[in-house]
PDB file of N, CA and C in Angstrom:
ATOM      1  N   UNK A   1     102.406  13.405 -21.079  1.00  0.00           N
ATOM      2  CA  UNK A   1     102.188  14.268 -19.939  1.00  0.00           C
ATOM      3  C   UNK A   1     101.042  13.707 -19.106  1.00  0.00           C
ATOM      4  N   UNK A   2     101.558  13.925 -17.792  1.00  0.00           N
ATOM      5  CA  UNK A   2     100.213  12.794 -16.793  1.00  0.00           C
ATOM      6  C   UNK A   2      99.791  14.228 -16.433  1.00  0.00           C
ATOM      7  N   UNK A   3      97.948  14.345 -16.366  1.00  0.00           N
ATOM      8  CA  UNK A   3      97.187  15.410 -15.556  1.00  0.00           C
ATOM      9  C   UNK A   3      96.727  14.888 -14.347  1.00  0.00           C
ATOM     10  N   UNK A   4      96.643  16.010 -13.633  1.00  0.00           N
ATOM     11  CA  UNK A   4      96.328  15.760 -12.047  1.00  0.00           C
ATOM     12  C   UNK A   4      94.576  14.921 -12.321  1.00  0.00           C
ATOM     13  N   UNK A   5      94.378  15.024 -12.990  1.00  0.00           N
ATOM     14  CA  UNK A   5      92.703  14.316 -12.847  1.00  0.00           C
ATOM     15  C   UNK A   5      93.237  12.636 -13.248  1.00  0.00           C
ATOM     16  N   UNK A   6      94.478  12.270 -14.162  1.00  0.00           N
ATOM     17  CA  UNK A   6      94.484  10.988 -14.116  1.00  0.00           C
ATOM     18  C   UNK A   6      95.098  10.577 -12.849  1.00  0.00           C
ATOM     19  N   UNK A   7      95.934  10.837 -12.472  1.00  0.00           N
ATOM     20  CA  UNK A   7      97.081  10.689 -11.287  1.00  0.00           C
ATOM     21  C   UNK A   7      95.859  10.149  -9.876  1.00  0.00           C
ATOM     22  N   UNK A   8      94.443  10.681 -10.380  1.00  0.00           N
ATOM     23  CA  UNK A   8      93.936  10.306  -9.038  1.00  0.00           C
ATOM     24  C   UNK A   8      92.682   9.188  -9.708  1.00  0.00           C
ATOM     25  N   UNK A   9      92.759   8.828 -11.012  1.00  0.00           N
ATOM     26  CA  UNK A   9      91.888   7.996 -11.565  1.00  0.00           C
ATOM     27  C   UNK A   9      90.910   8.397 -12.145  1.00  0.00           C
ATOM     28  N   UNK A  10      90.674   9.793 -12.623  1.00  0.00           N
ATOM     29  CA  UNK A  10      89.630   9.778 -13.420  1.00  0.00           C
ATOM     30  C   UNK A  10      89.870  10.579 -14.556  1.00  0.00           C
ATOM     31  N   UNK A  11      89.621  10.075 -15.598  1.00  0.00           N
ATOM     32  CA  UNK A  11      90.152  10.860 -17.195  1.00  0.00           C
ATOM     33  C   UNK A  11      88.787  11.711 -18.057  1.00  0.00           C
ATOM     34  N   UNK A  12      89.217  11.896 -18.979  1.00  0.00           N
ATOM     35  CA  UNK A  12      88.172  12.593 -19.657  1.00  0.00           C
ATOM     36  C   UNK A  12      87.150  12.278 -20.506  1.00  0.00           C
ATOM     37  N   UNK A  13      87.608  11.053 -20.814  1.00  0.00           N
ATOM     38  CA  UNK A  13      86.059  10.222 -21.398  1.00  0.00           C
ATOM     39  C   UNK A  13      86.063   9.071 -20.825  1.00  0.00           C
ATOM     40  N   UNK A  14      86.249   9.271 -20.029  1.00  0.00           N
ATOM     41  CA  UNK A  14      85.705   8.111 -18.963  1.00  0.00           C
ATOM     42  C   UNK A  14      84.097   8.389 -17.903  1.00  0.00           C
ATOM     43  N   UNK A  15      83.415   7.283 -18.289  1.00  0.00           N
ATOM     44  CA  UNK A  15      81.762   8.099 -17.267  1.00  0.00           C
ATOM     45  C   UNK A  15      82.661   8.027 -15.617  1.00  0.00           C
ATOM     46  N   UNK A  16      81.211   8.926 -15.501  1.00  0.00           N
ATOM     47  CA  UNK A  16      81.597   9.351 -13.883  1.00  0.00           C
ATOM     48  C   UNK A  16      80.121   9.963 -13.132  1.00  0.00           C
ATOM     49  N   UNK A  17      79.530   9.629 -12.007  1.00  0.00           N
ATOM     50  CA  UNK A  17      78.483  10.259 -11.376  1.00  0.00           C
ATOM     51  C   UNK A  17      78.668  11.834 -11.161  1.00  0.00           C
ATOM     52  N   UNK A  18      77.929  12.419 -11.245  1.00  0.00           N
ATOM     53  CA  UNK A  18      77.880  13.960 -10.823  1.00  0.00           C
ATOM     54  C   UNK A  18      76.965  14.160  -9.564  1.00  0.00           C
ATOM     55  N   UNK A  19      77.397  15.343  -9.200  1.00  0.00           N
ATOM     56  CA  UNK A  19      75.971  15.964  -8.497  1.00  0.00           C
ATOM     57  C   UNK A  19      75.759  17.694  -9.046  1.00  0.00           C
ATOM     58  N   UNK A  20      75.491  18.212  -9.436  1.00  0.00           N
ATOM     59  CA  UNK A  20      75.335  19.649  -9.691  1.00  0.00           C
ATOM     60  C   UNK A  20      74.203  20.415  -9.380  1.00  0.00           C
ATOM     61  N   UNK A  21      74.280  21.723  -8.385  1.00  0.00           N
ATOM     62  CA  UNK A  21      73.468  22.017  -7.321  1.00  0.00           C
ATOM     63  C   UNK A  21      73.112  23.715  -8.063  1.00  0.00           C
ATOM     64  N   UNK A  22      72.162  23.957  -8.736  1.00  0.00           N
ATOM     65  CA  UNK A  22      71.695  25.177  -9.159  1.00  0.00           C
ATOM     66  C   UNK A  22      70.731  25.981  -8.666  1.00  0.00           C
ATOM     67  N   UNK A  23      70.701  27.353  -8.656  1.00  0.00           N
ATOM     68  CA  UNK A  23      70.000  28.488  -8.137  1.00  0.00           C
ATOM     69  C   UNK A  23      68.600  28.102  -9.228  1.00  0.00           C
ATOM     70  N   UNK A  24      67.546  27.700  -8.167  1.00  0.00           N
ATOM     71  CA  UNK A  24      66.118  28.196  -9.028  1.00  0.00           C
ATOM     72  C   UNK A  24      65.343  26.308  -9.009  1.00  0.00           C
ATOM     73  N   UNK A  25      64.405  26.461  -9.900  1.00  0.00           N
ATOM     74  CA  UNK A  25      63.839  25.605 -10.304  1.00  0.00           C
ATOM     75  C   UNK A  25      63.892  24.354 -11.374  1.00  0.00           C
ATOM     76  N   UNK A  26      64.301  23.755 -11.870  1.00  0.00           N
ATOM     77  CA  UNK A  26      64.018  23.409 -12.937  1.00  0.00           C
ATOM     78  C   UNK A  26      63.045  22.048 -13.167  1.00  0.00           C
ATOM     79  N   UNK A  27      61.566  22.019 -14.390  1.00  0.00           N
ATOM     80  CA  UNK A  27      61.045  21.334 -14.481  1.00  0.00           C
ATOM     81  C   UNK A  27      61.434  20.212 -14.688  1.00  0.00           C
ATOM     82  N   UNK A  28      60.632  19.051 -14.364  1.00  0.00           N
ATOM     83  CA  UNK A  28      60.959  17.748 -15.089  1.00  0.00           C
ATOM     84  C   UNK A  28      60.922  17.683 -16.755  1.00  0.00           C
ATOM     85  N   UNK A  29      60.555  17.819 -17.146  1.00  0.00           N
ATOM     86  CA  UNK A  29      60.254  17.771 -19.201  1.00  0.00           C
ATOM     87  C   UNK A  29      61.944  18.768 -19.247  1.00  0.00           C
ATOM     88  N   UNK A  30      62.495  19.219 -18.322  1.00  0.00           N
ATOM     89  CA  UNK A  30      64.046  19.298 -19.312  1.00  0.00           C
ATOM     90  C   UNK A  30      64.858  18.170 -18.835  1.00  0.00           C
ATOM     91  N   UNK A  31      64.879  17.152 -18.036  1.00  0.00           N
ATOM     92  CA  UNK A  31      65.800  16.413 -17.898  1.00  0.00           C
ATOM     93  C   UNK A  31      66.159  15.451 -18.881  1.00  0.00           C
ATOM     94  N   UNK A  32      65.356  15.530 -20.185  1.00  0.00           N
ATOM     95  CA  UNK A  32      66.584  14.906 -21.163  1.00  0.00           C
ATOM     96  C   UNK A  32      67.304  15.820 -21.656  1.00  0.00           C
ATOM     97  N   UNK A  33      67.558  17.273 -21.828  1.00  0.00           N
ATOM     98  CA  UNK A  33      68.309  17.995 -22.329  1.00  0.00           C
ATOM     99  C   UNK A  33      69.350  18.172 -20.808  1.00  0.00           C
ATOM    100  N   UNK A  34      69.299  17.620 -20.083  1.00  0.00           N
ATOM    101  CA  UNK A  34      70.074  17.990 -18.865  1.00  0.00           C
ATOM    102  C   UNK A  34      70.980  16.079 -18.594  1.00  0.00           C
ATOM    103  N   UNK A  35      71.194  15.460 -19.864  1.00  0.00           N
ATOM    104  CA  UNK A  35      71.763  14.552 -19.460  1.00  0.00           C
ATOM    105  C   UNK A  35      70.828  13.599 -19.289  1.00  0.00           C
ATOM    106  N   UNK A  36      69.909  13.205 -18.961  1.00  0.00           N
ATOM    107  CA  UNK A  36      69.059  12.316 -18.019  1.00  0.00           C
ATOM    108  C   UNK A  36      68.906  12.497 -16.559  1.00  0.00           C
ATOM    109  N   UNK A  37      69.970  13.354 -15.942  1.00  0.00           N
ATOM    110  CA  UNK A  37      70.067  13.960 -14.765  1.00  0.00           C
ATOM    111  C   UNK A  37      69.032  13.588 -13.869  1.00  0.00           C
ATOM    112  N   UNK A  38      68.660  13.222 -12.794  1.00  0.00           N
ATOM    113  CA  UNK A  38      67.522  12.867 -11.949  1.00  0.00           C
ATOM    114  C   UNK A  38      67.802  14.507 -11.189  1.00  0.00           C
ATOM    115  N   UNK A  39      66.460  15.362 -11.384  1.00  0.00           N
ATOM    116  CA  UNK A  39      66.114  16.633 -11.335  1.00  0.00           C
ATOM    117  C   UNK A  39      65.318  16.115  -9.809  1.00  0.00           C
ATOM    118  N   UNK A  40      66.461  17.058  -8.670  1.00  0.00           N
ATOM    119  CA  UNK A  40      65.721  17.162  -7.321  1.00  0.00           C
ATOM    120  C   UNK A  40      65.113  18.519  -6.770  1.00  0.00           C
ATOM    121  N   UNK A  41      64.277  19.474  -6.880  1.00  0.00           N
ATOM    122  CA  UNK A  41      64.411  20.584  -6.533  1.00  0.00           C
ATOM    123  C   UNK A  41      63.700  21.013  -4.876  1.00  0.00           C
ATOM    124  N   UNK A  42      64.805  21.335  -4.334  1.00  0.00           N
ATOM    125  CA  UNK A  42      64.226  22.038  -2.702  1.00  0.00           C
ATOM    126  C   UNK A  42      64.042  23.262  -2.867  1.00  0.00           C
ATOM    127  N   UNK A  43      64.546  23.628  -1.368  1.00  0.00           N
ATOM    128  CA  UNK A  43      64.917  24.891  -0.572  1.00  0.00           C
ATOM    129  C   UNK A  43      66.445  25.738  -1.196  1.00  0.00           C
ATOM    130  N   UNK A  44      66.563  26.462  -1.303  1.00  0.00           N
ATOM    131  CA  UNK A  44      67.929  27.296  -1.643  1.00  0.00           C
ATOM    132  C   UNK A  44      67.866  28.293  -0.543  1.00  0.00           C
ATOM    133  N   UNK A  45      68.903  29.129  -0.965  1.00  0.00           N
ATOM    134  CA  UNK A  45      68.998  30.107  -0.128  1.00  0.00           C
ATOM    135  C   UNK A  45      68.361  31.013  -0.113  1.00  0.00           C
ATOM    136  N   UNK A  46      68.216  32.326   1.167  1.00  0.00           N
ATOM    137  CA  UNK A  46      67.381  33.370   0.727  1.00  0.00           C
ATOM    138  C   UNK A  46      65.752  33.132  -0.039  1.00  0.00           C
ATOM    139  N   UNK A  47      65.203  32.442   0.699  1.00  0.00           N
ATOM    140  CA  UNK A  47      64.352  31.763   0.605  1.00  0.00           C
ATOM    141  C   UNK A  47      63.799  31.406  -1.295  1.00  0.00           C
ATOM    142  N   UNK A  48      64.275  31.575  -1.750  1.00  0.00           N
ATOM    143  CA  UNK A  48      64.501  30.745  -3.303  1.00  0.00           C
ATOM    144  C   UNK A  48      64.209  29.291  -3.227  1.00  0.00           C
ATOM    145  N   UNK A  49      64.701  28.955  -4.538  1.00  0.00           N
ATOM    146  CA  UNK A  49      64.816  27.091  -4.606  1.00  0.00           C
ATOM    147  C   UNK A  49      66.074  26.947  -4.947  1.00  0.00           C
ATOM    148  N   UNK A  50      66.559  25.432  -5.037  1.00  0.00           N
ATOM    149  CA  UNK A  50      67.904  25.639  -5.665  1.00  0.00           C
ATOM    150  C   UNK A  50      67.130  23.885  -6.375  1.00  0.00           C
ATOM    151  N   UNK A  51      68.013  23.173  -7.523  1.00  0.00           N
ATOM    152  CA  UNK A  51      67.717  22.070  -8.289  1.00  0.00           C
ATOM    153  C   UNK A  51      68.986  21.110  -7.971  1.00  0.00           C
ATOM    154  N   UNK A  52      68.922  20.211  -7.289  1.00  0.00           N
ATOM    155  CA  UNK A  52      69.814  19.051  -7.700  1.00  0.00           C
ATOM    156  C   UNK A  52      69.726  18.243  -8.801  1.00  0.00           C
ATOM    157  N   UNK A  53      70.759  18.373  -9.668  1.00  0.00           N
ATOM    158  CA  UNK A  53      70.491  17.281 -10.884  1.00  0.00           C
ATOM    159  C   UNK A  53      71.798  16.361 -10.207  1.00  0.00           C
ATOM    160  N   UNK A  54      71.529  14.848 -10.231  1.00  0.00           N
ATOM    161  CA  UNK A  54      72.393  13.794 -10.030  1.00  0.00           C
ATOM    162  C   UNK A  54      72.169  13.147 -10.767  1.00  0.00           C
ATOM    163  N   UNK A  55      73.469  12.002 -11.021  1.00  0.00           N
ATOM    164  CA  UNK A  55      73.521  10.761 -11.885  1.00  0.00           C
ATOM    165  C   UNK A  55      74.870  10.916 -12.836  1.00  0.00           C
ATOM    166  N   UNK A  56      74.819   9.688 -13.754  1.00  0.00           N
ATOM    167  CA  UNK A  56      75.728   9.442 -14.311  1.00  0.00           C
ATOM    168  C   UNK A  56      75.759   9.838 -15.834  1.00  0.00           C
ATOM    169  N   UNK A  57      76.996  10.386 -15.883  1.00  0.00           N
ATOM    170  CA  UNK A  57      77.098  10.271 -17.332  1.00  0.00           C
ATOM    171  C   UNK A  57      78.193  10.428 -17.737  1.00  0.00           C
ATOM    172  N   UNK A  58      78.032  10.162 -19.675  1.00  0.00           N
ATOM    173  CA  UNK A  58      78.986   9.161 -20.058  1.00  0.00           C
ATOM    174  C   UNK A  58      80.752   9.612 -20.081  1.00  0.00           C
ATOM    175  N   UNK A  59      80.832  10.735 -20.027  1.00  0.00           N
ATOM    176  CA  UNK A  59      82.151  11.532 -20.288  1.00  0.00           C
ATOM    177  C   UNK A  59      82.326  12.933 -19.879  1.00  0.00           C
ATOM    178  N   UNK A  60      83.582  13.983 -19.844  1.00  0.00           N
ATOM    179  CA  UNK A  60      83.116  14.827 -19.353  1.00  0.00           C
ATOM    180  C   UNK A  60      83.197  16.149 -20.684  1.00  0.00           C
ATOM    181  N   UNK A  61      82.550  15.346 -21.647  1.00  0.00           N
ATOM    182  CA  UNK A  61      82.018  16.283 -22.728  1.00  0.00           C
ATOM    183  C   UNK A  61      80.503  16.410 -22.857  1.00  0.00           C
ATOM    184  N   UNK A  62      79.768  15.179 -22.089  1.00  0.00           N
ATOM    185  CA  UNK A  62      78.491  14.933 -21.744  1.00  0.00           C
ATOM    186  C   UNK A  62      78.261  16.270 -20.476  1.00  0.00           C
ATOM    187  N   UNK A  63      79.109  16.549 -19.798  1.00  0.00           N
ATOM    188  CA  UNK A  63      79.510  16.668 -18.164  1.00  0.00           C
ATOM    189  C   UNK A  63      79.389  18.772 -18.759  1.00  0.00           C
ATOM    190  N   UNK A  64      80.051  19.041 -19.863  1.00  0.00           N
ATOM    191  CA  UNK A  64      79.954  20.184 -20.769  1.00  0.00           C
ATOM    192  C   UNK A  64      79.008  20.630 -21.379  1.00  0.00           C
ATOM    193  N   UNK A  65      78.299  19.590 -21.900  1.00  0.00           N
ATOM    194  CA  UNK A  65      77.141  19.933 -22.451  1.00  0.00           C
ATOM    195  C   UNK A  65      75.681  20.066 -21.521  1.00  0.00           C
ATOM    196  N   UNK A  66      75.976  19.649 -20.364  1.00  0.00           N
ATOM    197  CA  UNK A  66      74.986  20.084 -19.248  1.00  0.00           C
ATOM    198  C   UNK A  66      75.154  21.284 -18.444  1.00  0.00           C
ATOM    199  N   UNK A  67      76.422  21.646 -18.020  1.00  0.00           N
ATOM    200  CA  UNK A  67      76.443  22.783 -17.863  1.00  0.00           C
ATOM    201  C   UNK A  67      76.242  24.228 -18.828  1.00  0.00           C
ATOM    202  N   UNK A  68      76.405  23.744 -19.813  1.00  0.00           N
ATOM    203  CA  UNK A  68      76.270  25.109 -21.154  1.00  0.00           C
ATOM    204  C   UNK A  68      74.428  24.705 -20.763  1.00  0.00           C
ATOM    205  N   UNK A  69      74.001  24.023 -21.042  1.00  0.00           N
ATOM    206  CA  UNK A  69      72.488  23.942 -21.014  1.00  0.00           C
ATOM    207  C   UNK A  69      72.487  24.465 -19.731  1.00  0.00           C
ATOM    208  N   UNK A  70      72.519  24.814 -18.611  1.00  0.00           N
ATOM    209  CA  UNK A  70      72.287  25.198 -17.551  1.00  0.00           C
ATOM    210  C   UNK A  70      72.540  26.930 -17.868  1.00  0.00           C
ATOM    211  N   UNK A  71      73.787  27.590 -18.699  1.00  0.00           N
ATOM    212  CA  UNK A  71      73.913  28.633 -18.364  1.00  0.00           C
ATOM    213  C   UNK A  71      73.168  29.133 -19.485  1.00  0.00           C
ATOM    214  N   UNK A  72      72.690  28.320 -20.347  1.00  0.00           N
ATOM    215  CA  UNK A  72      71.502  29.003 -21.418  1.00  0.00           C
ATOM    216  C   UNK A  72      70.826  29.034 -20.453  1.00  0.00           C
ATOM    217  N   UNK A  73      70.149  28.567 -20.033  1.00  0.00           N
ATOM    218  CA  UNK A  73      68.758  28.255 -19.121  1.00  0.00           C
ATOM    219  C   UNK A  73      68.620  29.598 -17.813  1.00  0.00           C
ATOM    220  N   UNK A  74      69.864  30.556 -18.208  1.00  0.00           N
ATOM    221  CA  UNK A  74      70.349  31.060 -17.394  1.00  0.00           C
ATOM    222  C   UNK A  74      70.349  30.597 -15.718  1.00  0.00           C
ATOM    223  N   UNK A  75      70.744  29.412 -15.166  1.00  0.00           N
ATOM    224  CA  UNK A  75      70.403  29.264 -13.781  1.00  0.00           C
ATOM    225  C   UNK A  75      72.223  28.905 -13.516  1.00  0.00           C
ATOM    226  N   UNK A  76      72.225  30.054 -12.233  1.00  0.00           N
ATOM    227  CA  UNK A  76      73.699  29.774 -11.644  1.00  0.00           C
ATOM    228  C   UNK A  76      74.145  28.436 -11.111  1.00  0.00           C
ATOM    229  N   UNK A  77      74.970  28.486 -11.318  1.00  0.00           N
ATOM    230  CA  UNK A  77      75.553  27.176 -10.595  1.00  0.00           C
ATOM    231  C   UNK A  77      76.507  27.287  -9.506  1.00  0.00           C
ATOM    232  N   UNK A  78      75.435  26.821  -8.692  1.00  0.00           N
ATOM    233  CA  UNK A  78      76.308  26.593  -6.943  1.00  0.00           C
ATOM    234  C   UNK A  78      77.074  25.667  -6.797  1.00  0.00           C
ATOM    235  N   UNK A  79      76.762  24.516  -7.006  1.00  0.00           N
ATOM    236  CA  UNK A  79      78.325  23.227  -6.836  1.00  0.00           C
ATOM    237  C   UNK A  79      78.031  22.404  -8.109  1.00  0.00           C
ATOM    238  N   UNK A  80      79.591  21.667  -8.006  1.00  0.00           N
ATOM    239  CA  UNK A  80      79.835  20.725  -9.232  1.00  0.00           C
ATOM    240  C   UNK A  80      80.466  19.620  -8.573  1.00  0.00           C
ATOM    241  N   UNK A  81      80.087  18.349  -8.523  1.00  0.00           N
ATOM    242  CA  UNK A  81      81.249  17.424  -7.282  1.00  0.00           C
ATOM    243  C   UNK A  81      81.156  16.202  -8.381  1.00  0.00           C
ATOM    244  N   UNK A  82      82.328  15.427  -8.549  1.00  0.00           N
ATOM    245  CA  UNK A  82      82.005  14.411  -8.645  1.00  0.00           C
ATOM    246  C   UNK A  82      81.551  13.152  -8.100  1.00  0.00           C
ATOM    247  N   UNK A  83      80.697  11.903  -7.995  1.00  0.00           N
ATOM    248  CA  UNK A  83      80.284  11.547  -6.571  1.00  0.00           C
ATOM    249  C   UNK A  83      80.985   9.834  -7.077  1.00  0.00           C
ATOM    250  N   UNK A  84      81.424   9.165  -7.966  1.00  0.00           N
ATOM    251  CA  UNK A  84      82.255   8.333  -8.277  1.00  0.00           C
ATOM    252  C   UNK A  84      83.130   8.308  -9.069  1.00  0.00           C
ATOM    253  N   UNK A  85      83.734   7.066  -9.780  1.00  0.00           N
ATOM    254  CA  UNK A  85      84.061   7.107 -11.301  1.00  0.00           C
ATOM    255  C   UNK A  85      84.499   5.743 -11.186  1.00  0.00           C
ATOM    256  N   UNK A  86      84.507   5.095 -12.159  1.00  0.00           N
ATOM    257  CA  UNK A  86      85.068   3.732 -12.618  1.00  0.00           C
ATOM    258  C   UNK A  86      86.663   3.740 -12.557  1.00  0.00           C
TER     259      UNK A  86
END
């Protein structure tokens, strides 16, 4: 059975860049539990912050285990994009 994620080239343990865009803050000292993620934090909405974590990683069970760490951490998650893939 072919899935729509291979049909366009990208599978499930295959690495791939992210970008993932969250409500709030998050320090630097969690970005090894966040993947290695390069932790950007601005402006959000409603005058808040929001956190860009970008970068690569290795699969999208890596890609799982950053988001569960995010919803422990309780911080929402505004976008999920992928930004390449091999």
């Amino acid at each position: 059975m072919v899935t729509v994620s291979e049909k366009e080239g990208l599978s499930l343990g295959q690495p791939a860049a992210y970008e993932i865009v969250v409500q709030g803050a998050i320090a630097q000292e969690y970005q090894a539990r966040l993947g290695g993620l390069r932790l950007d934090v601005g402006p959000g909405g409603h005058g808040g912050s929001a956190t860009t974590l970008s970068g690569r990683l290795a699969d999208q069970a890596q890609l799982i285990g950053v988001l569960n760490a995010l919803y422990e951490m309780r911080l929402p998650i505004l976008r999920v994009e992928v930004q390449r893939f091999d």
